[in-house]
PDB file of N, CA and C in Angstrom:
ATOM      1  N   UNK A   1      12.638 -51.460 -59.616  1.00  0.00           N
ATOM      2  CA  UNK A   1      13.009 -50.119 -59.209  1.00  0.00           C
ATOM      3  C   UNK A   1      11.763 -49.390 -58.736  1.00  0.00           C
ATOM      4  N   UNK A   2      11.719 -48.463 -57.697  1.00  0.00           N
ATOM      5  CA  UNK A   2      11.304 -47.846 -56.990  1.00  0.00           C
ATOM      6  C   UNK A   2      10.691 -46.579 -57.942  1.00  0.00           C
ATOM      7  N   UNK A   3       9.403 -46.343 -58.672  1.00  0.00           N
ATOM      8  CA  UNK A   3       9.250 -45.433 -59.390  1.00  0.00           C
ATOM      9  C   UNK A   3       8.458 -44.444 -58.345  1.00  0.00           C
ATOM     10  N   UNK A   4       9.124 -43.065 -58.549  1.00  0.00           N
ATOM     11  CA  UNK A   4       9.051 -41.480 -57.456  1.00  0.00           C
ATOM     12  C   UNK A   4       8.252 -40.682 -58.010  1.00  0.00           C
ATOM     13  N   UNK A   5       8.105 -41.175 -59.628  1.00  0.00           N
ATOM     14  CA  UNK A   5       8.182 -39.015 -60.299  1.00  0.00           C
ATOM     15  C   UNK A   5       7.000 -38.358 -59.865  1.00  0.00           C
ATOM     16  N   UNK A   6       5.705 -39.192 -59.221  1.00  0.00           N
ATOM     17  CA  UNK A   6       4.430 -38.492 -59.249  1.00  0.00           C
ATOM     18  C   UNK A   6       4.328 -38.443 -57.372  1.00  0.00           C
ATOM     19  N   UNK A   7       5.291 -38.757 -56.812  1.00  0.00           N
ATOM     20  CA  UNK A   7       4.819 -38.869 -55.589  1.00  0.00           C
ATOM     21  C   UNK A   7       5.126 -37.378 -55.034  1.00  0.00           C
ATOM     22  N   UNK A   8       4.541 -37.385 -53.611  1.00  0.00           N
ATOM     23  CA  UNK A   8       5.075 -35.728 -53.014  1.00  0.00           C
ATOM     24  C   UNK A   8       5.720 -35.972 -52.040  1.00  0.00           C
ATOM     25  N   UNK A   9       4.719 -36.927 -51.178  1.00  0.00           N
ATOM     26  CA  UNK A   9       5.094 -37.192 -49.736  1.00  0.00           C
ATOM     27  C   UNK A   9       5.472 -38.657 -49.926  1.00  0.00           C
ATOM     28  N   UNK A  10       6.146 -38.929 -48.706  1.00  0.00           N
ATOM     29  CA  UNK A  10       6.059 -40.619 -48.390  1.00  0.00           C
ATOM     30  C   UNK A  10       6.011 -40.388 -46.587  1.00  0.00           C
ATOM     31  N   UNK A  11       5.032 -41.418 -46.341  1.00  0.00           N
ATOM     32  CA  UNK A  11       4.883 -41.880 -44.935  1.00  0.00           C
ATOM     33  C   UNK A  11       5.840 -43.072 -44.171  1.00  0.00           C
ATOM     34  N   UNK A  12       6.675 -42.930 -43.400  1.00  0.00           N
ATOM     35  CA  UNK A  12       7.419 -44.042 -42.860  1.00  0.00           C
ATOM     36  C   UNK A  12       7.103 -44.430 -41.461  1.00  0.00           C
ATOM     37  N   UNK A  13       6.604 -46.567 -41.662  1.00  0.00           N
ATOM     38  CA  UNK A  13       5.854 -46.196 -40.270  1.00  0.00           C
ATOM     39  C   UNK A  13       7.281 -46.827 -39.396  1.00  0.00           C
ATOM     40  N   UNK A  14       7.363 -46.856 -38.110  1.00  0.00           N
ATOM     41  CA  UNK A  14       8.238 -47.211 -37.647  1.00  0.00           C
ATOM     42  C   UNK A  14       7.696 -48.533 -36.495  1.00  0.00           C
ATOM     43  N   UNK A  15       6.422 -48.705 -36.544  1.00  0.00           N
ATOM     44  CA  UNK A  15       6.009 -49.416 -35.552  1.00  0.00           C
ATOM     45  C   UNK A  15       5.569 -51.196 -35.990  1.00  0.00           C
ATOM     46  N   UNK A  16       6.616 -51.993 -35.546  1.00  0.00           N
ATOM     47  CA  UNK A  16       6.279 -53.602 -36.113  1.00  0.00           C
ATOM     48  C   UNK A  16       5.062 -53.529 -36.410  1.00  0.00           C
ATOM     49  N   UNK A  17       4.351 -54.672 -37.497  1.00  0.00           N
ATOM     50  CA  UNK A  17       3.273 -54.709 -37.137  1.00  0.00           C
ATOM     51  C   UNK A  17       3.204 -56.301 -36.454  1.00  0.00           C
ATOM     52  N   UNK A  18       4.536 -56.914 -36.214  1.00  0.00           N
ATOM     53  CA  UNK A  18       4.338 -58.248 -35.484  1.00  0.00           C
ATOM     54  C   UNK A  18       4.211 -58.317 -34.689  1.00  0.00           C
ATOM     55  N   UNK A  19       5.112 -57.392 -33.478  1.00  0.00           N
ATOM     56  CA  UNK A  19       4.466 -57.361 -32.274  1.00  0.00           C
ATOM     57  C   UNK A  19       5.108 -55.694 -31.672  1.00  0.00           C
ATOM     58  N   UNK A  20       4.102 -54.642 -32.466  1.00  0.00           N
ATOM     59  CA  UNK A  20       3.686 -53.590 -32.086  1.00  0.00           C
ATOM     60  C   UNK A  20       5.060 -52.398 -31.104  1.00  0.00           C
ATOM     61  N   UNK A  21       6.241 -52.771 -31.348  1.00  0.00           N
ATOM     62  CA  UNK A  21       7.575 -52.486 -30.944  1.00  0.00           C
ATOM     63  C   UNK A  21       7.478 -51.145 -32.212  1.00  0.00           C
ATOM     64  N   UNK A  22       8.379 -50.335 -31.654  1.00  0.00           N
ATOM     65  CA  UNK A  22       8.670 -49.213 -32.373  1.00  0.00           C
ATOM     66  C   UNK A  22      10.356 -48.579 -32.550  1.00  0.00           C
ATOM     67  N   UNK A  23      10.921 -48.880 -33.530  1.00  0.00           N
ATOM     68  CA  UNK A  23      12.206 -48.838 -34.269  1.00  0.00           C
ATOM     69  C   UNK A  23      12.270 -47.534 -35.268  1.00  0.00           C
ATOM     70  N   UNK A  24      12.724 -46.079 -34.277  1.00  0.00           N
ATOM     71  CA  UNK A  24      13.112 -44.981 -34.867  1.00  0.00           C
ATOM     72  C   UNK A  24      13.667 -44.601 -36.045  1.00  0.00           C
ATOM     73  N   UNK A  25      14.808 -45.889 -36.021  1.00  0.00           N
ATOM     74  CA  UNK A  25      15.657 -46.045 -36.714  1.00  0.00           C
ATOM     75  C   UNK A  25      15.548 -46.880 -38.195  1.00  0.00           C
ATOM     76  N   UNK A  26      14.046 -47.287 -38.896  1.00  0.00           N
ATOM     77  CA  UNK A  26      13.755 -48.103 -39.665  1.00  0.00           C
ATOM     78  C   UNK A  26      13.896 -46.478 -40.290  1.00  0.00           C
ATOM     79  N   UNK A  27      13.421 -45.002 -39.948  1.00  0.00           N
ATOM     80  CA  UNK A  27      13.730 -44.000 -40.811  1.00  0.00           C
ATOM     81  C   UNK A  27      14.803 -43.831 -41.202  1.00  0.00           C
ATOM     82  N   UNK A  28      15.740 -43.893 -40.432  1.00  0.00           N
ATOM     83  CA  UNK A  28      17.160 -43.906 -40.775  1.00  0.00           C
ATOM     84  C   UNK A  28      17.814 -44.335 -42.086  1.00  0.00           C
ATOM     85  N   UNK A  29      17.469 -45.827 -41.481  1.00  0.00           N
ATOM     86  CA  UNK A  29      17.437 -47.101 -42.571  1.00  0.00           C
ATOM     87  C   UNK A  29      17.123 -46.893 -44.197  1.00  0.00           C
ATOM     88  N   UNK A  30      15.729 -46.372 -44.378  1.00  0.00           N
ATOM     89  CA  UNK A  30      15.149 -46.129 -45.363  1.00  0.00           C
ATOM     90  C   UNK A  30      15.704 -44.827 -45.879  1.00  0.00           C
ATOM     91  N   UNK A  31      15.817 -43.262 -44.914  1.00  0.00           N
ATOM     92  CA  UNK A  31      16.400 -42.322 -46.043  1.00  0.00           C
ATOM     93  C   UNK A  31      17.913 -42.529 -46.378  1.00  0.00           C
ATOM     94  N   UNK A  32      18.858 -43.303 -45.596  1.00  0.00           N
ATOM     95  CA  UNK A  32      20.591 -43.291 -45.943  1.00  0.00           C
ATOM     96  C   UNK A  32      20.403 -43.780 -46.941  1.00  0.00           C
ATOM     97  N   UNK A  33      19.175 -45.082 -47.572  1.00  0.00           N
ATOM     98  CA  UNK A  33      19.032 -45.276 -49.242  1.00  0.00           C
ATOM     99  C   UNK A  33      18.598 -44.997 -50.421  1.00  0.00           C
ATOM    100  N   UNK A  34      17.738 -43.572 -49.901  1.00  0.00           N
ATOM    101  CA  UNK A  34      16.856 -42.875 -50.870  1.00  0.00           C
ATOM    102  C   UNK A  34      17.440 -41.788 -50.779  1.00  0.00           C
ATOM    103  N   UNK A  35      17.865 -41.101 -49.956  1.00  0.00           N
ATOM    104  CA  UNK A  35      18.481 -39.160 -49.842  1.00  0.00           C
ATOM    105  C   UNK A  35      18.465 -38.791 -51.221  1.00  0.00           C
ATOM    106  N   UNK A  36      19.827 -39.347 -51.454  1.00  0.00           N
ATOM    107  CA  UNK A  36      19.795 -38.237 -52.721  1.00  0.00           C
ATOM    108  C   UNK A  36      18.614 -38.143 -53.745  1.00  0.00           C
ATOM    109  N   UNK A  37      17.955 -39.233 -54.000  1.00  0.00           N
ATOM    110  CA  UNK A  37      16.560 -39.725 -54.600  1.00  0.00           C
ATOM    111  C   UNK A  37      15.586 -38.918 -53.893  1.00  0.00           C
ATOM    112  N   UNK A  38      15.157 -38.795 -53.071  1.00  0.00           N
ATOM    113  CA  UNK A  38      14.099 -38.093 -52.544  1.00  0.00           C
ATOM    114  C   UNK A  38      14.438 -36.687 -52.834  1.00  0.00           C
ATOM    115  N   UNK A  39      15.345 -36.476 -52.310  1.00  0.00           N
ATOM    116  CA  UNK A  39      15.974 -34.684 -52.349  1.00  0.00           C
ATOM    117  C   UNK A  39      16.188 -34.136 -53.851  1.00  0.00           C
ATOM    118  N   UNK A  40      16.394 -34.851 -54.485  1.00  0.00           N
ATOM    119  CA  UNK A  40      16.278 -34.679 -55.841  1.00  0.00           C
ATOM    120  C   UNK A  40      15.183 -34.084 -56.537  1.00  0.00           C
ATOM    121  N   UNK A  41      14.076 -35.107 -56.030  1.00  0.00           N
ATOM    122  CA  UNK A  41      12.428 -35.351 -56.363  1.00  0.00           C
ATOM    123  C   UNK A  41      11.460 -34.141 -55.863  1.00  0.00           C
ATOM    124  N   UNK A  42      12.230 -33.704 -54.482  1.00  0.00           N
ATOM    125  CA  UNK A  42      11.539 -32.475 -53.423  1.00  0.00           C
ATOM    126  C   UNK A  42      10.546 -33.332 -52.616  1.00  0.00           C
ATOM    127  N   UNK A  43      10.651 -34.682 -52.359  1.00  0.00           N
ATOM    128  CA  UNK A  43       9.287 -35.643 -51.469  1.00  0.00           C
ATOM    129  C   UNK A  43       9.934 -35.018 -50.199  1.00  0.00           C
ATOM    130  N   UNK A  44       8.734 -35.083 -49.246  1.00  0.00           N
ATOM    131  CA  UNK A  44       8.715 -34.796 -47.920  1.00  0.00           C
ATOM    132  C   UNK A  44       8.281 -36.151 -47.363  1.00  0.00           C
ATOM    133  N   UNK A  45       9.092 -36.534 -46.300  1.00  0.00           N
ATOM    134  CA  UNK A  45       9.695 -37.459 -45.629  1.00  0.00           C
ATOM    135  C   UNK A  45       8.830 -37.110 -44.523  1.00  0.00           C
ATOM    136  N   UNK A  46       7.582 -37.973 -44.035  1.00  0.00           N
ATOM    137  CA  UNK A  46       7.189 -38.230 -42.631  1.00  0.00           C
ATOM    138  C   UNK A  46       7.448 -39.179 -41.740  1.00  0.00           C
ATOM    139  N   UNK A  47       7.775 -39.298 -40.836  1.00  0.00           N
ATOM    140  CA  UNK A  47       8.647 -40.323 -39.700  1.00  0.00           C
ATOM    141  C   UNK A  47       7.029 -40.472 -38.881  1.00  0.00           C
ATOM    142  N   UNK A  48       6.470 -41.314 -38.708  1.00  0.00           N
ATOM    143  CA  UNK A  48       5.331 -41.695 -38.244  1.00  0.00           C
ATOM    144  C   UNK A  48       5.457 -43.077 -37.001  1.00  0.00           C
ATOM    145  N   UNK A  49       4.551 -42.956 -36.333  1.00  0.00           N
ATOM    146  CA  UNK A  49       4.594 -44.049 -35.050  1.00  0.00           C
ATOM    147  C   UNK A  49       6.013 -44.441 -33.735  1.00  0.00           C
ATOM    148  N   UNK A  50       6.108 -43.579 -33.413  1.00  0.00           N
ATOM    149  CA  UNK A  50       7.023 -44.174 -31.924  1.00  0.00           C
ATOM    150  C   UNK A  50       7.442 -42.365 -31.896  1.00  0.00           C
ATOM    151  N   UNK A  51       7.580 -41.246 -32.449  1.00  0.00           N
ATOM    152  CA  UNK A  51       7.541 -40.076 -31.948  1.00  0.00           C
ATOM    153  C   UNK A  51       6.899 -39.423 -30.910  1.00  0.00           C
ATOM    154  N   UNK A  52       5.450 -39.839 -31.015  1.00  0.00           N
ATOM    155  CA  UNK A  52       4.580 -39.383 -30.217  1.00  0.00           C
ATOM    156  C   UNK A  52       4.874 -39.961 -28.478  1.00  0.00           C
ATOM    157  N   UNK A  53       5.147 -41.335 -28.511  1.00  0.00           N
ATOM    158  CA  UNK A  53       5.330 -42.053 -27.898  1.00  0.00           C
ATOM    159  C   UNK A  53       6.940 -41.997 -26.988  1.00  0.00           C
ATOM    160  N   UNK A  54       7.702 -41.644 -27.767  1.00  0.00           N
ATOM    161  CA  UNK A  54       9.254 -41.080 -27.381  1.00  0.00           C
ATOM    162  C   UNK A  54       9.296 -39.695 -26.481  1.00  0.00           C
ATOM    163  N   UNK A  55       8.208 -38.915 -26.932  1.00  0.00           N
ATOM    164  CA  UNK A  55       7.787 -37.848 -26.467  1.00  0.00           C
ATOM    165  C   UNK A  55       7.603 -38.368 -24.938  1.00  0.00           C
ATOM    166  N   UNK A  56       6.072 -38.506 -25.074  1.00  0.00           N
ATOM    167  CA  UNK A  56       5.856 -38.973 -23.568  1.00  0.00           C
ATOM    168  C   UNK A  56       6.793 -39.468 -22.716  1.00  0.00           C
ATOM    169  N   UNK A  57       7.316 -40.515 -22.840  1.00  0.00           N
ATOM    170  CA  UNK A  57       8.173 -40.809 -22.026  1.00  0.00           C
ATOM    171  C   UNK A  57       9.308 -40.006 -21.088  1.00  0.00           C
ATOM    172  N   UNK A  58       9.789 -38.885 -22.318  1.00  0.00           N
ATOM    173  CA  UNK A  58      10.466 -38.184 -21.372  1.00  0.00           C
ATOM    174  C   UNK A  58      10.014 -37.111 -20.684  1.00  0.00           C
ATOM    175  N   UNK A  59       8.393 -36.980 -20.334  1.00  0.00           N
ATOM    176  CA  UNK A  59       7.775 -35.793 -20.073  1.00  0.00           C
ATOM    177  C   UNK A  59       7.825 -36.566 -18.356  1.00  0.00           C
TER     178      UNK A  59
END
């Protein structure tokens, strides 16, 4: 089991590290199984690697 009680934040990266592809949706993945657990706890949830990058693209 996944022990929370001392954490604040958690970082989620989204970017393979096999071959450097970036999957938005690995956040997804990870809070539909923690929500109520995190929200409970008050952790703040960072979505890290392919945002920045999602950005650009549509500029």
């Amino acid at each position: 089991m996944l022990k929370l009680d001392d954490v604040d934040l958690i970082r989620i990266n989204n970017q393979s590290l096999e071959d450097f592809s970036v999957n938005i949706g690995t956040t997804g993945q990870l809070l539909t199984a923690r929500r109520s657990q995190l929200q409970s706890l008050g952790i703040i949830v960072v979505s890290e690697s392919g945002l920045y990058i999602a950005i650009l693209n549509h500029l």
